[in-house]
Protein backbone atom coordinates (compact mmCIF):
# COMPACT_ATOMS: atom_id res chain seq x y z
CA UNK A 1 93.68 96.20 116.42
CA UNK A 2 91.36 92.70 115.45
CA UNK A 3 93.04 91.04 112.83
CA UNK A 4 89.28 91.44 111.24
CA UNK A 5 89.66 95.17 111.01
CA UNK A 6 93.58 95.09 109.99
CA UNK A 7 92.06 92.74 106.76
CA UNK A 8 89.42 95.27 106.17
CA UNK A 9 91.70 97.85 106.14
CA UNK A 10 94.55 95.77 104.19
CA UNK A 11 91.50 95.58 101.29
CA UNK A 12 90.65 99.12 101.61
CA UNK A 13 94.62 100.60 100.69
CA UNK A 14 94.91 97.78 98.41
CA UNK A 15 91.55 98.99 96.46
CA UNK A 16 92.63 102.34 97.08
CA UNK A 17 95.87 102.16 95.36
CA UNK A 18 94.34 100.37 92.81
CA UNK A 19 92.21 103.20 91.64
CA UNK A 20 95.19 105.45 91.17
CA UNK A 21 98.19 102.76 90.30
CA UNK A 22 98.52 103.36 86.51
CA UNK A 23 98.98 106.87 87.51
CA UNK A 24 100.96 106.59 90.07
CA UNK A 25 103.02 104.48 87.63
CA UNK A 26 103.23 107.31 85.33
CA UNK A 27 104.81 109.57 88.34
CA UNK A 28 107.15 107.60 89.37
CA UNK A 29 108.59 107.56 85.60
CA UNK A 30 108.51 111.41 85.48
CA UNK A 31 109.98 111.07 88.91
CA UNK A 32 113.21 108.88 87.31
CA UNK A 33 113.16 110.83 84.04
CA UNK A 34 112.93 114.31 85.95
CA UNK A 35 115.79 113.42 88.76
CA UNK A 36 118.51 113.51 86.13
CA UNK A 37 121.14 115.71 86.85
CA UNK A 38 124.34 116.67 84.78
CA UNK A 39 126.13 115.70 88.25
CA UNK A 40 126.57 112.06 88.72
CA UNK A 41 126.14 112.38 92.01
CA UNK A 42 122.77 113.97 92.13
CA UNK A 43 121.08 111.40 89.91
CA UNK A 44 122.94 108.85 92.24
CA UNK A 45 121.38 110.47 95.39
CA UNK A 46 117.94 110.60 93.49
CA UNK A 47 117.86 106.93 92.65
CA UNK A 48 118.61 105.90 95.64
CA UNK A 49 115.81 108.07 97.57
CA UNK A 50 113.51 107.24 94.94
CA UNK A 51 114.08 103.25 95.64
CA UNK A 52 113.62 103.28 98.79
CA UNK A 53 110.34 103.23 98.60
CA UNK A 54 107.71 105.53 100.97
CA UNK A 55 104.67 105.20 100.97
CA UNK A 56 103.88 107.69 97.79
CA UNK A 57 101.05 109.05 100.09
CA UNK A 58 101.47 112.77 98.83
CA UNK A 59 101.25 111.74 95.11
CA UNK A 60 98.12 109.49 95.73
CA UNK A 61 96.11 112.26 97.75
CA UNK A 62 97.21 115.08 94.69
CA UNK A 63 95.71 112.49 92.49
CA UNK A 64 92.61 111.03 94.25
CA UNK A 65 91.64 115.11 94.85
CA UNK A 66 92.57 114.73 90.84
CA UNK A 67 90.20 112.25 90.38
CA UNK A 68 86.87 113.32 92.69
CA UNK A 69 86.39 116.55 90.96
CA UNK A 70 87.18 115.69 87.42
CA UNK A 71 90.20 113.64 85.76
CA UNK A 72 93.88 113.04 86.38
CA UNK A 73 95.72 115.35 83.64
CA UNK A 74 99.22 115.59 82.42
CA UNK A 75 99.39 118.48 84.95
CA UNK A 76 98.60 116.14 87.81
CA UNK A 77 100.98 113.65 87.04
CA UNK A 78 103.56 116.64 86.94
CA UNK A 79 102.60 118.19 90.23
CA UNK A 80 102.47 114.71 91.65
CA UNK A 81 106.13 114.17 91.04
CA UNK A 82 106.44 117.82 92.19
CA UNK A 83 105.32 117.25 95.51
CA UNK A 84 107.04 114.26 95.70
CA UNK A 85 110.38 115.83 94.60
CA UNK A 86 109.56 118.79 97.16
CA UNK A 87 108.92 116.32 100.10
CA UNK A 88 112.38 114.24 99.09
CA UNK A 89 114.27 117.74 99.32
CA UNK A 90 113.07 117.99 102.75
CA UNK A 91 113.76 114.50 104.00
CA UNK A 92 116.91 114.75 102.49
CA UNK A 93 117.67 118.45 104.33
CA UNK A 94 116.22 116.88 107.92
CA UNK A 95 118.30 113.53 108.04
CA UNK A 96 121.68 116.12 107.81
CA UNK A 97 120.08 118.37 110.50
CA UNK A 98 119.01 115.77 112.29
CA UNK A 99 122.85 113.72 111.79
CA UNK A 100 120.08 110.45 111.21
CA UNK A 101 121.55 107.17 110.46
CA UNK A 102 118.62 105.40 108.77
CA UNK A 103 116.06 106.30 106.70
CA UNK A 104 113.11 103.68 105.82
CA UNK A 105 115.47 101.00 106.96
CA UNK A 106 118.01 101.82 104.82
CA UNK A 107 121.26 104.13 106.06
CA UNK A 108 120.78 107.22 105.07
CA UNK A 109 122.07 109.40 102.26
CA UNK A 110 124.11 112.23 104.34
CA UNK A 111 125.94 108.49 105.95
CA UNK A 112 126.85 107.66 102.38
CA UNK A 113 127.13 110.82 100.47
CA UNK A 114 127.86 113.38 103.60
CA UNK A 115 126.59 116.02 104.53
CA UNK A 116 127.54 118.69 101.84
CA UNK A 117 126.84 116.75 98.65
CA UNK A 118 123.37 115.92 100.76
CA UNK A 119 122.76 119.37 101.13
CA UNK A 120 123.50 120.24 97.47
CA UNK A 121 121.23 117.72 96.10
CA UNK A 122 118.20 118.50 98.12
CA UNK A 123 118.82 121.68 97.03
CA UNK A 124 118.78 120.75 93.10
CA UNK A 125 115.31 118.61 93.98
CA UNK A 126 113.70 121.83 94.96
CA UNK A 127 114.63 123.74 92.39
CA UNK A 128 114.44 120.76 89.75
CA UNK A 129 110.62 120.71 91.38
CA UNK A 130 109.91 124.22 91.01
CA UNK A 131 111.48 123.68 87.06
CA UNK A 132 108.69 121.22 86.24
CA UNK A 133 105.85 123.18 87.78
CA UNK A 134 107.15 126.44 85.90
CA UNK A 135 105.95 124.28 82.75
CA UNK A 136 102.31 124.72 83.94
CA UNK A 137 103.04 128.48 83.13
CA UNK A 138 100.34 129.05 86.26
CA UNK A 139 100.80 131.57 88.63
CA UNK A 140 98.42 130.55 91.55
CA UNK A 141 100.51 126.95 91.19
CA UNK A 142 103.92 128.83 91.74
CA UNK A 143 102.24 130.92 94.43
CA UNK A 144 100.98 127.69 96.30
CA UNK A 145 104.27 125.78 96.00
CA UNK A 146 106.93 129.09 96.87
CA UNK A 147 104.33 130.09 100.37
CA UNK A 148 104.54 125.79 100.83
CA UNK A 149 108.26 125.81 100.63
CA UNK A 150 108.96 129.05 102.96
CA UNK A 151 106.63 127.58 105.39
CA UNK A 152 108.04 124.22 105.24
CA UNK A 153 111.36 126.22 106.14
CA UNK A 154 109.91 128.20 108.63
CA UNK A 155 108.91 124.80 110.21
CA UNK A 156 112.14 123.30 110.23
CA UNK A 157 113.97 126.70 111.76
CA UNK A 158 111.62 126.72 114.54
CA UNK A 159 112.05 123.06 115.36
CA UNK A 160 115.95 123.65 115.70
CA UNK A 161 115.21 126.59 118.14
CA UNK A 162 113.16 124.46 120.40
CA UNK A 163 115.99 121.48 119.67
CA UNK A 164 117.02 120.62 123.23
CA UNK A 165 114.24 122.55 125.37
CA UNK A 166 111.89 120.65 127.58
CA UNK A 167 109.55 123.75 128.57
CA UNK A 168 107.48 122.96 124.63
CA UNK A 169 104.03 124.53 124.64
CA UNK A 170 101.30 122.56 122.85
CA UNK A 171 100.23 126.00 121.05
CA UNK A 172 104.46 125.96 119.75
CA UNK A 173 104.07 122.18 118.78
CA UNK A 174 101.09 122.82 116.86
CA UNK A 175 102.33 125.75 114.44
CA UNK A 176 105.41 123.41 113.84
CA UNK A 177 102.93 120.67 112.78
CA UNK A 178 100.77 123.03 110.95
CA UNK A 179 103.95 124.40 109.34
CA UNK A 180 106.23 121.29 108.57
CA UNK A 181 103.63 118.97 107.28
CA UNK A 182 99.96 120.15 107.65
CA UNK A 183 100.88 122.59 105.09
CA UNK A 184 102.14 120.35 102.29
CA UNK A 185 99.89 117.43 102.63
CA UNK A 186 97.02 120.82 101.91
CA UNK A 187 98.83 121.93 98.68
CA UNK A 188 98.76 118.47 97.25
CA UNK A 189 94.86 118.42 97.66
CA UNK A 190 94.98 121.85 96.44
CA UNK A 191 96.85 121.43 93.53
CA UNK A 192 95.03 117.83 92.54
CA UNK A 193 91.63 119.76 92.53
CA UNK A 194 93.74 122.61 90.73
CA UNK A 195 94.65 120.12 87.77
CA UNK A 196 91.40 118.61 88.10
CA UNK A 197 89.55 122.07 86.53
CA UNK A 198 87.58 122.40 90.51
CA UNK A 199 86.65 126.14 91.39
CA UNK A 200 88.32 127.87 94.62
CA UNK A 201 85.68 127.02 96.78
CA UNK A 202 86.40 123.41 95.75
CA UNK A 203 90.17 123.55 96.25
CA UNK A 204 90.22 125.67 99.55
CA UNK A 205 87.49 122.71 100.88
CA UNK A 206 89.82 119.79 99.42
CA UNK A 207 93.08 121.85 101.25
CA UNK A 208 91.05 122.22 104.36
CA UNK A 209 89.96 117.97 104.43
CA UNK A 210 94.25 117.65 103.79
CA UNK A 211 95.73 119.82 106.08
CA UNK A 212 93.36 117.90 108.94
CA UNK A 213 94.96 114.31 107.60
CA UNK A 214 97.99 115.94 107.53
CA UNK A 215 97.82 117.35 111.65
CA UNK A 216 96.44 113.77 112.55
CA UNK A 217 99.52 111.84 110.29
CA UNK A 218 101.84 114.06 112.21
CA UNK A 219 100.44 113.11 115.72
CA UNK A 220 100.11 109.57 115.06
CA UNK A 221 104.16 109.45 113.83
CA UNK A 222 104.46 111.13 117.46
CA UNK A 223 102.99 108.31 118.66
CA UNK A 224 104.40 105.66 116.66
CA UNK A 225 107.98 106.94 117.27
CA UNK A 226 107.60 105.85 120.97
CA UNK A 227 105.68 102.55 120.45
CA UNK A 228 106.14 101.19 117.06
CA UNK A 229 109.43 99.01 116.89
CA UNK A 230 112.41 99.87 113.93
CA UNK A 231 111.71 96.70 111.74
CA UNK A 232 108.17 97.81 111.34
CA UNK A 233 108.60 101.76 111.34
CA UNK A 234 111.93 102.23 108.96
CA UNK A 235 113.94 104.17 111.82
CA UNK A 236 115.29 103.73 115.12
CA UNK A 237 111.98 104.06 117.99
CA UNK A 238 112.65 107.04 120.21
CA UNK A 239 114.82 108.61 117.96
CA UNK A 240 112.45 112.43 118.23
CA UNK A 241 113.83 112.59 122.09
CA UNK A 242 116.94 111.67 121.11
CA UNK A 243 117.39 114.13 118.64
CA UNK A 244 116.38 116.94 121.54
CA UNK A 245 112.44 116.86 119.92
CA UNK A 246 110.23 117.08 122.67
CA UNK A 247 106.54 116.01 121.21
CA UNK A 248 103.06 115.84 121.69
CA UNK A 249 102.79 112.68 124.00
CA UNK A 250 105.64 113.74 125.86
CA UNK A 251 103.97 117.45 126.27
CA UNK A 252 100.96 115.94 127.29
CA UNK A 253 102.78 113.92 130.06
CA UNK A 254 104.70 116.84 131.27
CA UNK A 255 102.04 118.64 131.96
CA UNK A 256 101.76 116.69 134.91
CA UNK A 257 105.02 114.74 135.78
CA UNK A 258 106.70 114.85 139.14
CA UNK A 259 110.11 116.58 139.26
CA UNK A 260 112.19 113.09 139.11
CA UNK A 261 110.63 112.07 135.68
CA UNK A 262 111.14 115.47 133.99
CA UNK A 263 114.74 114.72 135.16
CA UNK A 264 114.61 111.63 133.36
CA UNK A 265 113.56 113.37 130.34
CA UNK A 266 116.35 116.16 130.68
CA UNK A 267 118.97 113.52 130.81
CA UNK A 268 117.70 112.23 127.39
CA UNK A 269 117.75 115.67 126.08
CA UNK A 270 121.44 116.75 127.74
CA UNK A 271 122.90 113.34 126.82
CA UNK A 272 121.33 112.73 123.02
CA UNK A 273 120.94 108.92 124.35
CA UNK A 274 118.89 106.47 126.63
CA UNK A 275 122.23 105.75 128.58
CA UNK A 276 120.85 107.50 132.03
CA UNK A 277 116.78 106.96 131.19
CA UNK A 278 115.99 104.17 129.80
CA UNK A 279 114.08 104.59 126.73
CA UNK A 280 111.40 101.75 128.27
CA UNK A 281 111.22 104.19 131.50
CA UNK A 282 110.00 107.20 129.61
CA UNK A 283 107.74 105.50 127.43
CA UNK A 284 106.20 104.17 131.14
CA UNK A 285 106.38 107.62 132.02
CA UNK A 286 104.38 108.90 129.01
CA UNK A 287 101.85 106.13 129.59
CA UNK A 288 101.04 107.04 133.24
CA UNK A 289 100.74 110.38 132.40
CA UNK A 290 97.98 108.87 129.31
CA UNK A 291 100.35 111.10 126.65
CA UNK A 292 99.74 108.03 124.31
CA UNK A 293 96.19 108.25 124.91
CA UNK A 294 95.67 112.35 124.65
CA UNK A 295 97.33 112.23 121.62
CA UNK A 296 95.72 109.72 119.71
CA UNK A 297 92.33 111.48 120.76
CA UNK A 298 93.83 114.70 119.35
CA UNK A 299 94.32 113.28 116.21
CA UNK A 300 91.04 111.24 116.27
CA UNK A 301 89.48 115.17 116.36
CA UNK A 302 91.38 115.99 113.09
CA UNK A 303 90.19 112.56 111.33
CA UNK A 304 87.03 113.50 112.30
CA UNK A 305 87.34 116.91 111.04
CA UNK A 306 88.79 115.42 107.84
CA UNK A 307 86.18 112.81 106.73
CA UNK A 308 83.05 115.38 107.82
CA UNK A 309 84.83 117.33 104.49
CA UNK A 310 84.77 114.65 102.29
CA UNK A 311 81.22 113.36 103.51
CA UNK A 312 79.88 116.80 101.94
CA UNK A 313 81.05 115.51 97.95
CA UNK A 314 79.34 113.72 95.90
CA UNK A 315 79.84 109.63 96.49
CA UNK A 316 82.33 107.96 94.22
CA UNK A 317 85.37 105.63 94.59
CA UNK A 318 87.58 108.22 94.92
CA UNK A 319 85.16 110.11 97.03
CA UNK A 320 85.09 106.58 99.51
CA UNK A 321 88.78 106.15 98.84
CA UNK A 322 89.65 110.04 100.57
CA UNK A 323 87.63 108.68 103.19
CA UNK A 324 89.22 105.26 104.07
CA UNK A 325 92.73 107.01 103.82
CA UNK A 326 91.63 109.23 106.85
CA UNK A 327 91.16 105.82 108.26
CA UNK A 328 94.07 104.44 106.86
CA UNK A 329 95.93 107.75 108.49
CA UNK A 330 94.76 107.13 112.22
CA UNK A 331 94.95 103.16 112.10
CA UNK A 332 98.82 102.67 111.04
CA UNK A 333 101.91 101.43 112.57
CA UNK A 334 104.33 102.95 110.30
């Protein structure tokens, strides 16, 4: 990418936070007040997920939908730190499935804590999450989060049957996507436009835009995991295929690899290292095969997809703000 376009898009996050930074403010102080725990160790675990940083881009979409179809309310802020809370639980739950090591440059908490007392405390987050949203005393909220959470679940039992397996379908990949983060980055639109005071039309049209940025941020992280480097990305490069995930680029160059380099790839998967394959040789593989390439034209579809929705509202900052983070979504190296 021109350093011209990386400036233009450095302005464009920096204005859009700026439209939502006061309340983004307010969620992360729900978020510290709200991830107390009469456990020491839970509020310990909390704080230290909560510092280390992310990019906050499931609050800012709740809030921007907030914002486009009427104002940010107490509710919002709550559900912001909701979703947040919700998407910590599950970060927490996949670095001790996944027996990670880092997490946004930092070592993770299941290396300091361990596994059980990780466990535990993602657990409290989701039900600390579903605590605060009971306070909306809304039904169609509760509904939205408890179908979010089982699918979110779903996802992340389907993933560990296909842990190990090189024979992935793209149709399989997909419904994992769909399931284990299309579907949240959806309910936060959903639920912004909810606290907003937007009809169903509205919200359904708002989850729609969302789950579309949500397929394409999935696909681009596919991507990223091979070619970004650790410094810039916040975890070890390669570490999907390491962990027996077979993904998108590498399904895509599959499809049409000679018998030696699926070998490659099956050592990676046997071994749960690079020792036999050489990381550098299957990302060579997956860019003969143009897996790099497929992939970022699959998610270019979904952007696409994506900012047609949010051309159909009204213009407004927040209205050109959903629209540059579609950008921002596709155009990102961590």
């Amino acid at each position: 990418m021109g350093l011209t376009s990386r400036i233009g898009q450095a302005l464009t996050a920096r204005e859009m936070l700026d439209l939502v930074k006061d309340d983004l403010e307010r969620v992360e102080r729900e978020i510290s007040l709200e991830s107390v725990a009469s456990v020491d160790a839970v509020t310990t675990i909390n704080r230290y997920l909560q510092d280390g940083g992310g990019k906050r881009l499931r609050p800012m979409l709740l809030l921007l939908a907030s914002r486009l179809v009427g104002a940010v309310s107490d509710g919002s802020i709550r559900m912001a730190a909701v979703v947040e809370m919700i998407h910590t639980a599950t970060l927490v739950h996949d670095d001790v499935i996944d027996i990670a090591k880092t997490r946004r440059g930092r070592p993770s908490s299941n290396t300091i804590w361990g596994n059980h007392t990780c466990v535990l405390a993602g657990d409290w987050l989701y039900m600390q999450a579903f605590q605060i949203a009971l306070r909306e005393r809304n039904f169609h909220v509760l509904d939205l989060l408890i179908a979010l959470t089982q699918l979110m679940v779903e996802g992340e039992l389907l993933q560990l049957e296909s842990i190990g397996k090189i024979a992935i379908s793209e149709a399989d990949y997909m419904e994992l996507v769909d399931r284990k983060t299309a579907s949240l980055f959806s309910a936060c639109a959903r639920l912004g436009a909810m606290m907003g005071g937007a009809d169903e039309t509205t919200e359904a049209r708002l989850g729609e835009f969302s789950w579309n940025l949500g397929i394409a941020f999935q696909l681009v992280d596919d991507v990223l995991d091979f070619t970004s480097n650790e410094k810039v990305f916040g975890k070890p490069v390669g570490s999907d295929l390491r962990e027996g995930k077979v993904t998108l680029p590498l399904i895509y160059a599959l499809e049409n690899a000679e018998p030696d380099e699926k070998r490659l790839v099956d050592n990676v998967l046997k071994d749960g290292n690079y020792d036999r394959a050489p990381f550098s040789e299957i990302r060579r593989l997956i860019e003969r095969h143009r897996g790099f390439e497929r992939v970022r034209e699959r998610a270019q579809s979904f952007t696409d997809k994506a900012r047609a929705i949010v051309t159909e509202f009204p213009e407004s900052p927040y209205q050109r703000a959903l629209a540059a983070l579609t950008d921002l979504v596709t155009d990102r190296d961590h």
